[in-house]
N, C-alpha and C. Protein backbone atom coordinates (compact mmCIF):
# COMPACT_ATOMS: atom_id res chain seq x y z
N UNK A 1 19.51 11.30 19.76
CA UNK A 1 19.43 9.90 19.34
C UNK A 1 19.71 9.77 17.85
N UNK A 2 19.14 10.28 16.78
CA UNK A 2 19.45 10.51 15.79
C UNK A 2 20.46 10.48 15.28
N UNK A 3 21.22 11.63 15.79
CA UNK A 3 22.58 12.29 15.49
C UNK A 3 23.47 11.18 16.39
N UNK A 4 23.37 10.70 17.16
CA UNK A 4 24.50 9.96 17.91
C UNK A 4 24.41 8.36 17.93
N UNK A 5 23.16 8.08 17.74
CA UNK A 5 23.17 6.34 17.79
C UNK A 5 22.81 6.15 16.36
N UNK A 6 22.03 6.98 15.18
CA UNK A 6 21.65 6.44 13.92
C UNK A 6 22.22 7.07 12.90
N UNK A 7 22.87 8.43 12.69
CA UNK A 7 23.77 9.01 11.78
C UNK A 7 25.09 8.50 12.02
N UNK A 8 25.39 8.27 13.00
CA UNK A 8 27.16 7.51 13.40
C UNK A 8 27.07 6.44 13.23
N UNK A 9 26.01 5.51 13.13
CA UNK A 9 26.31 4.42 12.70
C UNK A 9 25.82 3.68 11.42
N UNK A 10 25.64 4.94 10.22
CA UNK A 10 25.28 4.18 8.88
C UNK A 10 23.73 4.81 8.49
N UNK A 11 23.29 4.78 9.04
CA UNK A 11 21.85 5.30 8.99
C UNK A 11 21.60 6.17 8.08
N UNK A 12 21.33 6.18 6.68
CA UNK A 12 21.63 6.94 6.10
C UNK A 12 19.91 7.85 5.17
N UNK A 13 19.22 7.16 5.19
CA UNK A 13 17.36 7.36 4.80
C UNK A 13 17.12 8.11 5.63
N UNK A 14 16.91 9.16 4.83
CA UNK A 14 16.01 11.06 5.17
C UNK A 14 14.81 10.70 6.03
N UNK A 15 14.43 10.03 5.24
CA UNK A 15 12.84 9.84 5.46
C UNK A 15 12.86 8.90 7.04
N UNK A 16 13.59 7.56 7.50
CA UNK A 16 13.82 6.84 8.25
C UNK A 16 14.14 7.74 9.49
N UNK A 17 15.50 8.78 9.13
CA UNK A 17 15.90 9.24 10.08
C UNK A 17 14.51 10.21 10.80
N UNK A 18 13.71 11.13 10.23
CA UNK A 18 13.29 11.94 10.11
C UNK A 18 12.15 11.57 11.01
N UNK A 19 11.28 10.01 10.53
CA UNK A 19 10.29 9.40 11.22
C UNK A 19 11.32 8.82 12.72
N UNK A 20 12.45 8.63 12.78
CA UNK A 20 12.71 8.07 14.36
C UNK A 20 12.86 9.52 14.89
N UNK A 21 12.81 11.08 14.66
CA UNK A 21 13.07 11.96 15.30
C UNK A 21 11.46 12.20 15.61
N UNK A 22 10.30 12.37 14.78
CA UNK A 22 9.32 12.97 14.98
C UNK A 22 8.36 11.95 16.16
N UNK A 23 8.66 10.64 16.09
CA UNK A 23 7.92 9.66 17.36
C UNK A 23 8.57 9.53 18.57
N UNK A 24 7.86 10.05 19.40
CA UNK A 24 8.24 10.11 21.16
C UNK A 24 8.43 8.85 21.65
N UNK A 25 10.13 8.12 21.90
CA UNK A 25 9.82 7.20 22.31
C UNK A 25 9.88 6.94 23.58
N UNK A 26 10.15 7.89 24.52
CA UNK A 26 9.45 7.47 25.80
C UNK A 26 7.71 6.79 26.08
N UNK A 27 6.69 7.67 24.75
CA UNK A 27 5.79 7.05 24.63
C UNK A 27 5.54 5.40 24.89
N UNK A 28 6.64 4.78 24.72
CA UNK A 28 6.15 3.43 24.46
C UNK A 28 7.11 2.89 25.23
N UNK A 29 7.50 3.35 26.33
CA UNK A 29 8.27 2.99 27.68
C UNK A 29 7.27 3.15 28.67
N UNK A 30 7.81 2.11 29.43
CA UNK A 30 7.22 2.04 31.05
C UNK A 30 7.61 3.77 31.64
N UNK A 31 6.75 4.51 32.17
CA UNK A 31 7.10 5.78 33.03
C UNK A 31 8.49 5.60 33.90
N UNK A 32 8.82 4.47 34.35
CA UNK A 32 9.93 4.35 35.42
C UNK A 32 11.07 4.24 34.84
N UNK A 33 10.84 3.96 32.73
CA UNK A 33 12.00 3.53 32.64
C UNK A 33 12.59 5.10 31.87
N UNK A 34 11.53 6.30 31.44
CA UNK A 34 11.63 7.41 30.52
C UNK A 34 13.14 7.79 30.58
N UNK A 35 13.76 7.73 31.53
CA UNK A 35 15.43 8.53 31.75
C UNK A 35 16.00 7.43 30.30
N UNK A 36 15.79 6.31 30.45
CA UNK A 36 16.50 5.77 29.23
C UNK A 36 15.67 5.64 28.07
N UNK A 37 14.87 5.85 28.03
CA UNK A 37 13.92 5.24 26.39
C UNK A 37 14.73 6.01 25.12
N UNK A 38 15.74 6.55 25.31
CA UNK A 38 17.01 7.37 24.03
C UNK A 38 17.70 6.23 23.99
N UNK A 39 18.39 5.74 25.16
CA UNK A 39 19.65 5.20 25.09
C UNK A 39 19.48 3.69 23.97
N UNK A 40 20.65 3.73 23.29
CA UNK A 40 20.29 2.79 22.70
C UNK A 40 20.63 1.14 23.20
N UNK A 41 19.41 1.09 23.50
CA UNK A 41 19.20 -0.46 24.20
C UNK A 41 17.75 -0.53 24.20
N UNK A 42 18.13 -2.18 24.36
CA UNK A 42 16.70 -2.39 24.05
C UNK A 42 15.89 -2.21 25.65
N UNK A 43 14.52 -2.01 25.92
CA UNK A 43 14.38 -2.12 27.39
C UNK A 43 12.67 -3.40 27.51
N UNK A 44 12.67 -3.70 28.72
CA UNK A 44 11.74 -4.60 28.94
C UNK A 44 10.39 -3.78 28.85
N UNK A 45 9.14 -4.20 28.46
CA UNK A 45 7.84 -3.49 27.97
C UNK A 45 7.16 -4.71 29.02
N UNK A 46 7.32 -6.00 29.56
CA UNK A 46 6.91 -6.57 30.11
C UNK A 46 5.88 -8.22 29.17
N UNK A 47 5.49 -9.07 29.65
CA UNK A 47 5.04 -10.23 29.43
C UNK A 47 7.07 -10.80 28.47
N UNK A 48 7.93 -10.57 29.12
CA UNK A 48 9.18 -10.89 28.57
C UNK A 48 9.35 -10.57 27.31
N UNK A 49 9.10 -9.61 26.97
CA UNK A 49 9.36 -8.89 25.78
C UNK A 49 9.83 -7.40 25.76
N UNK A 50 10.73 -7.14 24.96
CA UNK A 50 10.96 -5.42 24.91
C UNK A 50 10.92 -5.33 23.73
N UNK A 51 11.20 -3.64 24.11
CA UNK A 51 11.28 -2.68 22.75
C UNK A 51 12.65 -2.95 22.47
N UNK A 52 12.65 -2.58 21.19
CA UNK A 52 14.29 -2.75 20.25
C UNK A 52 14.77 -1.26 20.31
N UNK A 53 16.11 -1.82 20.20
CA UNK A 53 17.02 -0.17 20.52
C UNK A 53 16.51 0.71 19.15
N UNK A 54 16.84 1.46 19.65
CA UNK A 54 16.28 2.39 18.47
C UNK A 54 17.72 2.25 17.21
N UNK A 55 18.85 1.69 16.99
CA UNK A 55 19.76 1.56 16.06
C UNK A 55 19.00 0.66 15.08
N UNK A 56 18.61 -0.54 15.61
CA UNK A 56 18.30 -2.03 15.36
C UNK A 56 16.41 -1.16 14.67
N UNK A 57 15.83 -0.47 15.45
CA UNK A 57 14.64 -0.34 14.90
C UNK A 57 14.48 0.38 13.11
N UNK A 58 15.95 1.45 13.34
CA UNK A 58 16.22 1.91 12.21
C UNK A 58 16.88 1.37 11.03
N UNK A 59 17.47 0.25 11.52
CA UNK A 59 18.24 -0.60 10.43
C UNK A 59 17.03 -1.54 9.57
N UNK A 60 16.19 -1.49 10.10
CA UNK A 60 15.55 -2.67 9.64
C UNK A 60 14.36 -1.88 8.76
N UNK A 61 14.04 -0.83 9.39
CA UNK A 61 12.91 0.30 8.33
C UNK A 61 13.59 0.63 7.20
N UNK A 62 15.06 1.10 7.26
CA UNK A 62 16.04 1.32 6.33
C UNK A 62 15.94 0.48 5.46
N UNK A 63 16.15 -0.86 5.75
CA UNK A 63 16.36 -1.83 4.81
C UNK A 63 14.69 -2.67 4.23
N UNK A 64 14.00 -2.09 4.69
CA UNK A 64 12.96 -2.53 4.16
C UNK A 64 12.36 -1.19 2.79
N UNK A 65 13.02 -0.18 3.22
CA UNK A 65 13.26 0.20 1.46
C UNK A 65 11.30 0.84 1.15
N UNK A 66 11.00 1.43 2.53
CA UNK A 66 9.46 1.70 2.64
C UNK A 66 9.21 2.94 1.84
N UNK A 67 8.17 2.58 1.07
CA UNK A 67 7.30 3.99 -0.24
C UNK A 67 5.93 4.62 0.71
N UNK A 68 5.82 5.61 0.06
CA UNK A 68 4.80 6.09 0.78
C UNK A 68 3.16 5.68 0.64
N UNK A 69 3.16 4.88 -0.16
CA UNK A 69 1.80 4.09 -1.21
C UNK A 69 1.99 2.33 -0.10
N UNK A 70 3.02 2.24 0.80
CA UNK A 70 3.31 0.91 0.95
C UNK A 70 2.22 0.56 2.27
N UNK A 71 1.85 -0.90 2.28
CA UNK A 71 1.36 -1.86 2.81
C UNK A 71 2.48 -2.46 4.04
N UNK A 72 2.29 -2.49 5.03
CA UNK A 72 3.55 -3.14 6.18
C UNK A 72 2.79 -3.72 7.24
N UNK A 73 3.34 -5.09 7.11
CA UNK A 73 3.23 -5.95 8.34
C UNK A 73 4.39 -5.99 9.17
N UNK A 74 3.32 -5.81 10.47
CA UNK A 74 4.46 -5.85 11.81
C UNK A 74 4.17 -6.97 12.74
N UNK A 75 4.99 -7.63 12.64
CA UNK A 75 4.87 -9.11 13.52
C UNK A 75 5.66 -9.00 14.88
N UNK A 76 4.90 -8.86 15.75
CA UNK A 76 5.73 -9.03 17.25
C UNK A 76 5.56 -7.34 17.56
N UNK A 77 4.35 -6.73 17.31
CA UNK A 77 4.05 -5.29 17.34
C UNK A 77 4.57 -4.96 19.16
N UNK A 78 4.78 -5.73 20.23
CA UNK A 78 4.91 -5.65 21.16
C UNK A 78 4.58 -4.23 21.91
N UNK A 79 5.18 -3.05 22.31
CA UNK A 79 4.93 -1.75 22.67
C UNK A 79 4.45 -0.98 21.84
N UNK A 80 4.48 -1.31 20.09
CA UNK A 80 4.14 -0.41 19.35
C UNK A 80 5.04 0.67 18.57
N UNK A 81 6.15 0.50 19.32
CA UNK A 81 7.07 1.76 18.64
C UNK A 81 7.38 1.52 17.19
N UNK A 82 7.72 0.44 16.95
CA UNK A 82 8.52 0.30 15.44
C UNK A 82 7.08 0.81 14.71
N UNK A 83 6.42 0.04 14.49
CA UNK A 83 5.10 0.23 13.73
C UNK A 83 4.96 1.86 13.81
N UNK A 84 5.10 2.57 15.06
CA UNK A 84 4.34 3.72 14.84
C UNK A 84 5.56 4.60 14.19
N UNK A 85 6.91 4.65 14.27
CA UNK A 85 7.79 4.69 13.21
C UNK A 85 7.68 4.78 11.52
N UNK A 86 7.18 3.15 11.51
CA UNK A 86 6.81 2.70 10.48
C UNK A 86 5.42 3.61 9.77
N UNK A 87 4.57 3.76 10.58
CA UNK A 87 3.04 4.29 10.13
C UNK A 87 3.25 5.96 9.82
N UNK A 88 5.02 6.61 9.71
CA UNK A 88 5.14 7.59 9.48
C UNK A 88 5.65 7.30 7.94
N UNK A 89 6.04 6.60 7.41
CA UNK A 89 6.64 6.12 6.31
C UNK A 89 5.52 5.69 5.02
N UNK A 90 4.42 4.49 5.50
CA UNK A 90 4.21 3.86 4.78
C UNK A 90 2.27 4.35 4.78
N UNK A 91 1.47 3.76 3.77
CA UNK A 91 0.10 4.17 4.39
C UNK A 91 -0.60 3.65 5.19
N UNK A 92 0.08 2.16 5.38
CA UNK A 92 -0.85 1.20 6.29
C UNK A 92 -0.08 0.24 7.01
N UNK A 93 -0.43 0.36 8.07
CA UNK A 93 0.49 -0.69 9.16
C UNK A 93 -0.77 -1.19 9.60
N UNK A 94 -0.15 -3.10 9.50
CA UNK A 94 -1.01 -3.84 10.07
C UNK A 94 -0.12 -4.70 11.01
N UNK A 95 -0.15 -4.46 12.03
CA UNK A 95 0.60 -4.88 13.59
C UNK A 95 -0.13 -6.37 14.14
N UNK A 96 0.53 -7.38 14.36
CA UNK A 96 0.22 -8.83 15.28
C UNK A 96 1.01 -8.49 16.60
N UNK A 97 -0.05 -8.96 17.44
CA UNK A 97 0.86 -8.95 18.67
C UNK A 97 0.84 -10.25 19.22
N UNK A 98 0.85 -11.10 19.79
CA UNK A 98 0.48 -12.11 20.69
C UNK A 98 -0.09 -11.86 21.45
N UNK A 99 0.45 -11.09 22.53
CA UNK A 99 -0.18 -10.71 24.27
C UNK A 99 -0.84 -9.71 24.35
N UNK A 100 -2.36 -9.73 24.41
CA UNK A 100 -3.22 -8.94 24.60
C UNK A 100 -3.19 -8.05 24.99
N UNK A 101 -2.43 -8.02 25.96
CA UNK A 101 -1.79 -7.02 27.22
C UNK A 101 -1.20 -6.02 26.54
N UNK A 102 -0.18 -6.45 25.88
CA UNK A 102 1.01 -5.30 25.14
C UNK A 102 -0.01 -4.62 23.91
N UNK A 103 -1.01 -5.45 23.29
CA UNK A 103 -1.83 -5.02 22.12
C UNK A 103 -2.47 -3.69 22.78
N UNK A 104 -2.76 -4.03 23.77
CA UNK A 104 -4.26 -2.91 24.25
C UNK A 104 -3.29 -1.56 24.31
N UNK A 105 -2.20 -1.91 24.93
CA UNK A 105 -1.37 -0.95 25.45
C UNK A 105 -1.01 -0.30 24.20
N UNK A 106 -1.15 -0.93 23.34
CA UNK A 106 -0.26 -0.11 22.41
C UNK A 106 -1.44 0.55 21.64
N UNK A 107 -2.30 -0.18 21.27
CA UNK A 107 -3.26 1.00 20.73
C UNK A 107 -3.05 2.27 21.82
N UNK A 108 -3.75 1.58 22.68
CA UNK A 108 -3.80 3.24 23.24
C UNK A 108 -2.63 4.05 23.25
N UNK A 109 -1.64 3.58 22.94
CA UNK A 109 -0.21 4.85 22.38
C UNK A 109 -0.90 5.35 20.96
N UNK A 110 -1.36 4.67 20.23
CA UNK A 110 -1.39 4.72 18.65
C UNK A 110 -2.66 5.84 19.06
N UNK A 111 -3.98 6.30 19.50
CA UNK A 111 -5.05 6.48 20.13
C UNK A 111 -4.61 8.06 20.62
N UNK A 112 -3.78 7.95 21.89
CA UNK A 112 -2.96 9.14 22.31
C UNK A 112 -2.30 10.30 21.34
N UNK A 113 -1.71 9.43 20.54
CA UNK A 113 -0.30 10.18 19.39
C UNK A 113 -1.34 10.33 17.98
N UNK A 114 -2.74 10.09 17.91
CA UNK A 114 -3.25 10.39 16.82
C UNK A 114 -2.56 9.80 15.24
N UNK A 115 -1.91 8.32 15.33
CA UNK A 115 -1.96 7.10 14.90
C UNK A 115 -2.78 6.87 14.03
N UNK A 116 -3.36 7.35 13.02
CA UNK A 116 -4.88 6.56 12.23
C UNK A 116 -4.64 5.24 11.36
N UNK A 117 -3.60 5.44 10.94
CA UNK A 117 -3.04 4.29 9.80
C UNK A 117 -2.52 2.98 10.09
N UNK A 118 -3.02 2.77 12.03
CA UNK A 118 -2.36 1.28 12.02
C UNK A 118 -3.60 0.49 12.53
N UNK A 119 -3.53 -0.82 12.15
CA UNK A 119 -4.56 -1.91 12.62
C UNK A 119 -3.75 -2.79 13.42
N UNK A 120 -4.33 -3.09 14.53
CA UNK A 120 -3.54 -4.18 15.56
C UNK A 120 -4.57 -5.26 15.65
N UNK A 121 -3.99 -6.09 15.75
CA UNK A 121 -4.81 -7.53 16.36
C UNK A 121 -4.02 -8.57 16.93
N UNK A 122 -4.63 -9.43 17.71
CA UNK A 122 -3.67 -10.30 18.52
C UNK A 122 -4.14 -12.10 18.11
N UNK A 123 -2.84 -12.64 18.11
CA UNK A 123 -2.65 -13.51 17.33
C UNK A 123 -1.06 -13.78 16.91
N UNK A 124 -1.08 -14.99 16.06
CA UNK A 124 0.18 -15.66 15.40
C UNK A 124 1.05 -15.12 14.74
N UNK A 125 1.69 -14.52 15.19
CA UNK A 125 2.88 -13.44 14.02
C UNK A 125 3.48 -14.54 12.75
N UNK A 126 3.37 -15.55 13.38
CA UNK A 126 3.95 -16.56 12.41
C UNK A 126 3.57 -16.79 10.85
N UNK A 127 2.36 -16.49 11.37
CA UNK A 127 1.18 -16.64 10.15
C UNK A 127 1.08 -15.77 9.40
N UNK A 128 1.15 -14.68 9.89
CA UNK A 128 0.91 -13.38 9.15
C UNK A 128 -0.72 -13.19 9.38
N UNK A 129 -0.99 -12.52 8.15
CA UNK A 129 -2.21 -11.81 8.01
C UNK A 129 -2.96 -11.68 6.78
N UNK A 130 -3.37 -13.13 6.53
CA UNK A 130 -3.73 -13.53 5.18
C UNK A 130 -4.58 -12.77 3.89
N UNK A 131 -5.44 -12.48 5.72
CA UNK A 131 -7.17 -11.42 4.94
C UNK A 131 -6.50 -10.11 4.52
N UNK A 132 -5.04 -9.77 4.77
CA UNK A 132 -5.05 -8.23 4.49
C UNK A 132 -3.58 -8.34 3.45
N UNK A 133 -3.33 -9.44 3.25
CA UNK A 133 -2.08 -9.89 1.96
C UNK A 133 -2.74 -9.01 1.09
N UNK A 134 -2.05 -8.98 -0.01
CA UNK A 134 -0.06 -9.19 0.32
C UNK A 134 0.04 -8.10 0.81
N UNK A 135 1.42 -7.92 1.24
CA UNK A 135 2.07 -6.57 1.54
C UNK A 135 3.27 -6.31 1.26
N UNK A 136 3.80 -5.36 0.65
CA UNK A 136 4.76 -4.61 0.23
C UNK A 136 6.37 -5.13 0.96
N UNK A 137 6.08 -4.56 2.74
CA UNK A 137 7.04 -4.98 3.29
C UNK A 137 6.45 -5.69 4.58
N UNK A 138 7.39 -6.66 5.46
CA UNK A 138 6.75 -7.59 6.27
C UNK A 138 8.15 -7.58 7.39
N UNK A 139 8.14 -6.44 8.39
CA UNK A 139 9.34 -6.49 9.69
C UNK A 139 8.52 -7.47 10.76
N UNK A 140 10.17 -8.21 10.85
CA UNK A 140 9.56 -9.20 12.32
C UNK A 140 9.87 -9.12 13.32
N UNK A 141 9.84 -8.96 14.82
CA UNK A 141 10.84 -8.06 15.73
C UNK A 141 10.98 -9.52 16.54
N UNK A 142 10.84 -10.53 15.91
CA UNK A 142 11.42 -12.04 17.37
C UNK A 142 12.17 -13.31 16.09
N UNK A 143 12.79 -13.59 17.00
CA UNK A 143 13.45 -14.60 15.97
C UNK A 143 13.03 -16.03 15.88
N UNK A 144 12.67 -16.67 14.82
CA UNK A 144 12.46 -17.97 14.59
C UNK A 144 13.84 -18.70 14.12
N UNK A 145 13.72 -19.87 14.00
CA UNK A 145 14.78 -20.64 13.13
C UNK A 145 14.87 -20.92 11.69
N UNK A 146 13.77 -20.16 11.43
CA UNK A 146 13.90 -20.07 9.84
C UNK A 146 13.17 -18.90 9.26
N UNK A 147 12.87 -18.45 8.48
CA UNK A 147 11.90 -17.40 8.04
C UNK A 147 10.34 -18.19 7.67
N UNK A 148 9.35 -18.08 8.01
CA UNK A 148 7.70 -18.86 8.25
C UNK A 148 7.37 -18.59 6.43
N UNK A 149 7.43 -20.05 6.05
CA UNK A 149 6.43 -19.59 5.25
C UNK A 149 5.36 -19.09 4.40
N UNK A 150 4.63 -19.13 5.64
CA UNK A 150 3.43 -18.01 5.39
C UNK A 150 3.82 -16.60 5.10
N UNK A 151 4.69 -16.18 5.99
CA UNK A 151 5.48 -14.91 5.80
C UNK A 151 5.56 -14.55 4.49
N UNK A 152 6.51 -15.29 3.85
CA UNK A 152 7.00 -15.58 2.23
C UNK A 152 5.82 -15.38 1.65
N UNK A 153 4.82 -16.34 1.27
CA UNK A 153 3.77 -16.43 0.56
C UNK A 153 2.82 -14.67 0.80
N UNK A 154 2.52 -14.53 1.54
CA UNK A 154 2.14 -12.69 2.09
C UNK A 154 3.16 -11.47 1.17
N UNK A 155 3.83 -11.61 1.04
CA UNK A 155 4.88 -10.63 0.01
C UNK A 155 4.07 -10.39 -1.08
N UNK A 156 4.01 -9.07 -1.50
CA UNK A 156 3.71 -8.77 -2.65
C UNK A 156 4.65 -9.30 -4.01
N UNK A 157 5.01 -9.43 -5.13
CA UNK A 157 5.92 -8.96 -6.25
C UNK A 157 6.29 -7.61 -5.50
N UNK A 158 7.99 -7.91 -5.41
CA UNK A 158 9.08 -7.09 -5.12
C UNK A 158 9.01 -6.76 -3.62
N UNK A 159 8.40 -7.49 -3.01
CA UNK A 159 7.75 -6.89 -1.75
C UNK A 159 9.45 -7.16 -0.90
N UNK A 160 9.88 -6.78 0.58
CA UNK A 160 10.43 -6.92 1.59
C UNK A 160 10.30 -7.57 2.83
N UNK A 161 10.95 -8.73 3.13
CA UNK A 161 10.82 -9.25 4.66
C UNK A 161 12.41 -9.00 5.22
N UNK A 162 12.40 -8.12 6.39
CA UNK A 162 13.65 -8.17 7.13
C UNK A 162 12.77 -8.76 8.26
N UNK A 163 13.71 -10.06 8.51
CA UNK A 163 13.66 -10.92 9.96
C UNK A 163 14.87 -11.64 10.25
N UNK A 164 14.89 -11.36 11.83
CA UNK A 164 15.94 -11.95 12.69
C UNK A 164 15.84 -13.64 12.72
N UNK A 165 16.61 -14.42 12.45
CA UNK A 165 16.82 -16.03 12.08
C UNK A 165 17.72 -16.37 13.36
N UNK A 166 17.29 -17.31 13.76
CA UNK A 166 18.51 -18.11 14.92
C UNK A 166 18.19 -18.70 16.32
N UNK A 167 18.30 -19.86 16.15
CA UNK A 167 18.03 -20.09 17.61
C UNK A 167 18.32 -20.30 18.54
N UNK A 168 19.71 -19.27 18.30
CA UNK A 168 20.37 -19.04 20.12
C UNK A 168 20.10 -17.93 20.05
N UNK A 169 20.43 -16.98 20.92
CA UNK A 169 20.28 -15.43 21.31
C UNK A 169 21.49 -14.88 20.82
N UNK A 170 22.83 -15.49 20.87
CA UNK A 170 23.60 -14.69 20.15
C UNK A 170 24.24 -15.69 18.98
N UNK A 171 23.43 -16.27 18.74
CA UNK A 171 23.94 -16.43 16.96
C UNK A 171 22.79 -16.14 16.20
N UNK A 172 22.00 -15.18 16.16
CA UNK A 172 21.10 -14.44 15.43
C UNK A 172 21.61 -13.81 14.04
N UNK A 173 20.63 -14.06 12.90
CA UNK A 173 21.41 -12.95 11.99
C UNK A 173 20.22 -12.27 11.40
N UNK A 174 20.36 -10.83 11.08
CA UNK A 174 19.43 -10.07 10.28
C UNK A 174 19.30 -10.25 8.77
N UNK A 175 18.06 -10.87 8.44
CA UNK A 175 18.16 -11.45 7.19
C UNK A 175 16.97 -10.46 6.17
N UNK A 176 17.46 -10.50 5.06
CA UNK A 176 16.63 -9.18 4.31
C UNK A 176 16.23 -10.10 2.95
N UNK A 177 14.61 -10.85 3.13
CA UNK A 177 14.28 -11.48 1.67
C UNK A 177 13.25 -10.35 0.60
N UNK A 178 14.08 -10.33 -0.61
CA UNK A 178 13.15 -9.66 -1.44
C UNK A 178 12.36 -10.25 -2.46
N UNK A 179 11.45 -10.32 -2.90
CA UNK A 179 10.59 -11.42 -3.97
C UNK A 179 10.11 -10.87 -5.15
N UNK A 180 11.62 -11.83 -5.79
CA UNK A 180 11.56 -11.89 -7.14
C UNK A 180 10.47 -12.32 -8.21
N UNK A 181 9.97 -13.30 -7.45
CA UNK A 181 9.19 -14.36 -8.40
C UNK A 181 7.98 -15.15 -7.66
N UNK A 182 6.99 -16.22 -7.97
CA UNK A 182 6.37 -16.77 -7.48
C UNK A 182 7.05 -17.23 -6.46
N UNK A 183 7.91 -18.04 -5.99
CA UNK A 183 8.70 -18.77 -5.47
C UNK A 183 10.47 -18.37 -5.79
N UNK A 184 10.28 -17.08 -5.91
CA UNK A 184 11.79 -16.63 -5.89
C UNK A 184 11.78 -15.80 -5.15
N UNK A 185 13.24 -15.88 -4.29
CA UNK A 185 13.60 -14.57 -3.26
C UNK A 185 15.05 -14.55 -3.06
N UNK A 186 15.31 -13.00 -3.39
CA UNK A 186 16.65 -12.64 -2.80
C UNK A 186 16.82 -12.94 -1.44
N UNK A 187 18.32 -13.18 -1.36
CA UNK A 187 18.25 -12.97 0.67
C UNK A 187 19.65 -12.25 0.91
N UNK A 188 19.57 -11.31 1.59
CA UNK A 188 20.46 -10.45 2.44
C UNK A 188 21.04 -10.27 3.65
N UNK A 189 22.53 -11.09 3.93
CA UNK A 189 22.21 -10.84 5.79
C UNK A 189 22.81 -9.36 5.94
N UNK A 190 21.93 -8.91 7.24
CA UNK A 190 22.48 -7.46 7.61
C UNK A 190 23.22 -7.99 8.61
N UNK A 191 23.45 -8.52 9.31
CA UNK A 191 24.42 -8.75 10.20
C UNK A 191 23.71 -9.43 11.66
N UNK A 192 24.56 -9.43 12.52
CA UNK A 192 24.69 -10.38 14.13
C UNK A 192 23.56 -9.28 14.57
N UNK A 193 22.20 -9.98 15.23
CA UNK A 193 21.29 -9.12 16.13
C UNK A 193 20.93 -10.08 17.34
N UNK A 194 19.91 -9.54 18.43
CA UNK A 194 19.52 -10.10 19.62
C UNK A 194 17.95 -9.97 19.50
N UNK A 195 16.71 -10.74 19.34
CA UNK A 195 16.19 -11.30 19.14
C UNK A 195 15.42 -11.89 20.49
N UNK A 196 14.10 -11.47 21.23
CA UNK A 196 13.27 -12.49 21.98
C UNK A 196 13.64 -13.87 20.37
N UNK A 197 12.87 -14.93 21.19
CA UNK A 197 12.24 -16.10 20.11
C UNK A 197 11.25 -15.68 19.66
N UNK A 198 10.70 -15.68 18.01
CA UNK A 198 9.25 -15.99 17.69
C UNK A 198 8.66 -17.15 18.27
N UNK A 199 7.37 -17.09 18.61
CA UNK A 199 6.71 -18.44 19.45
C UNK A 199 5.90 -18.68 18.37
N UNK A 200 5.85 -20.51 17.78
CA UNK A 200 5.08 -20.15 17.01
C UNK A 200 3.60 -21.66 17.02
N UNK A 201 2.63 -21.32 16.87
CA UNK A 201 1.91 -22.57 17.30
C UNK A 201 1.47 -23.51 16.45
């Protein structure tokens, strides 16, 4: 997987590559689906949500530009994989899920794989995670029609948000804000992605 879906296509962070080789991601596949949990596609985890291909999971850790001292919010923690990716990179992953269902499930991957560094809770990805602001970097794995506010305001100084924007399924774009200022932010598109919707209340 590495060598064929994330070095061939740009992937270029030691550290990125290194954390998508050392996490099992059949772990965070349905048992029926393990023959594919490599291939790069995304697959269904269930309550209509999946895991992200593992290209798309690496582009976005890449570009969030993660230190080893760093703070990371994961919005739309769904199966758990990106985060536990992520929780090889950074010191603290704090994961939202919505559906209880996928939350429980995923601790207990995080539980299994000896995971210590992530906090899950279920709730508004939209919102973020006020009590545990700011944070460094902030990945969103569902797409809204704009980037959430709250999101923004949660950024540290210099901090990272890569999130998927769009509200069709294929006019999605990967958008990379960095924060300059009180109310200043770079923005970056990485390009055309596929995206559940963020739901937001």
């Amino acid at each position: 997987m590495v060598r064929t879906q994330l070095l061939s296509r740009g992937i270029r962070s030691a550290r990125v590559l290194e954390a998508m080789g050392e996490v099992p991601r059949e772990a965070f596949v349905d048992p029926a689906r393990w023959e594919s949990a490599y291939e790069d596609n995304p697959l269904p985890i269930g309550e209509r949500q999946t895991i992200s291909q593992p290209y798309v999971v690496a582009l976005m850790l890449e570009a969030a530009d993660l230190k080893a001292t760093d703070r990371l919010l994961d919005v739309g923690t769904g199966s758990g994989y990106a985060a536990a990716v992520a929780s090889r990179l950074v010191a603290s992953v704090y994961g939202i899920e919505r559906h209880a269902s996928l939350a429980e499930r995923a601790r207990e991957r995080f539980r299994a794989l000896g995971y210590q560094n992530i906090e899950l809770k279920v709730g508004d990805g939209s919102k973020g995670w006020p009590e545990a602001a700011p944070f460094n970097a902030i990945l969103v794995a569902a797409a809204g029609t704009g980037v959430p506010e709250a999101l923004k305001s949660q950024l540290a100084a210099g901090g990272r948000l890569v999130i998927p924007v769009g509200s069709h399924l294929f006019a999605q774009r990967l958008l990379k804000l960095t924060r300059t200022g009180d109310n200043e932010f770079v923005e970056e598109d990485l390009g055309g992605v596929a995206f559940v919707p963020l739901v937001e209340s």
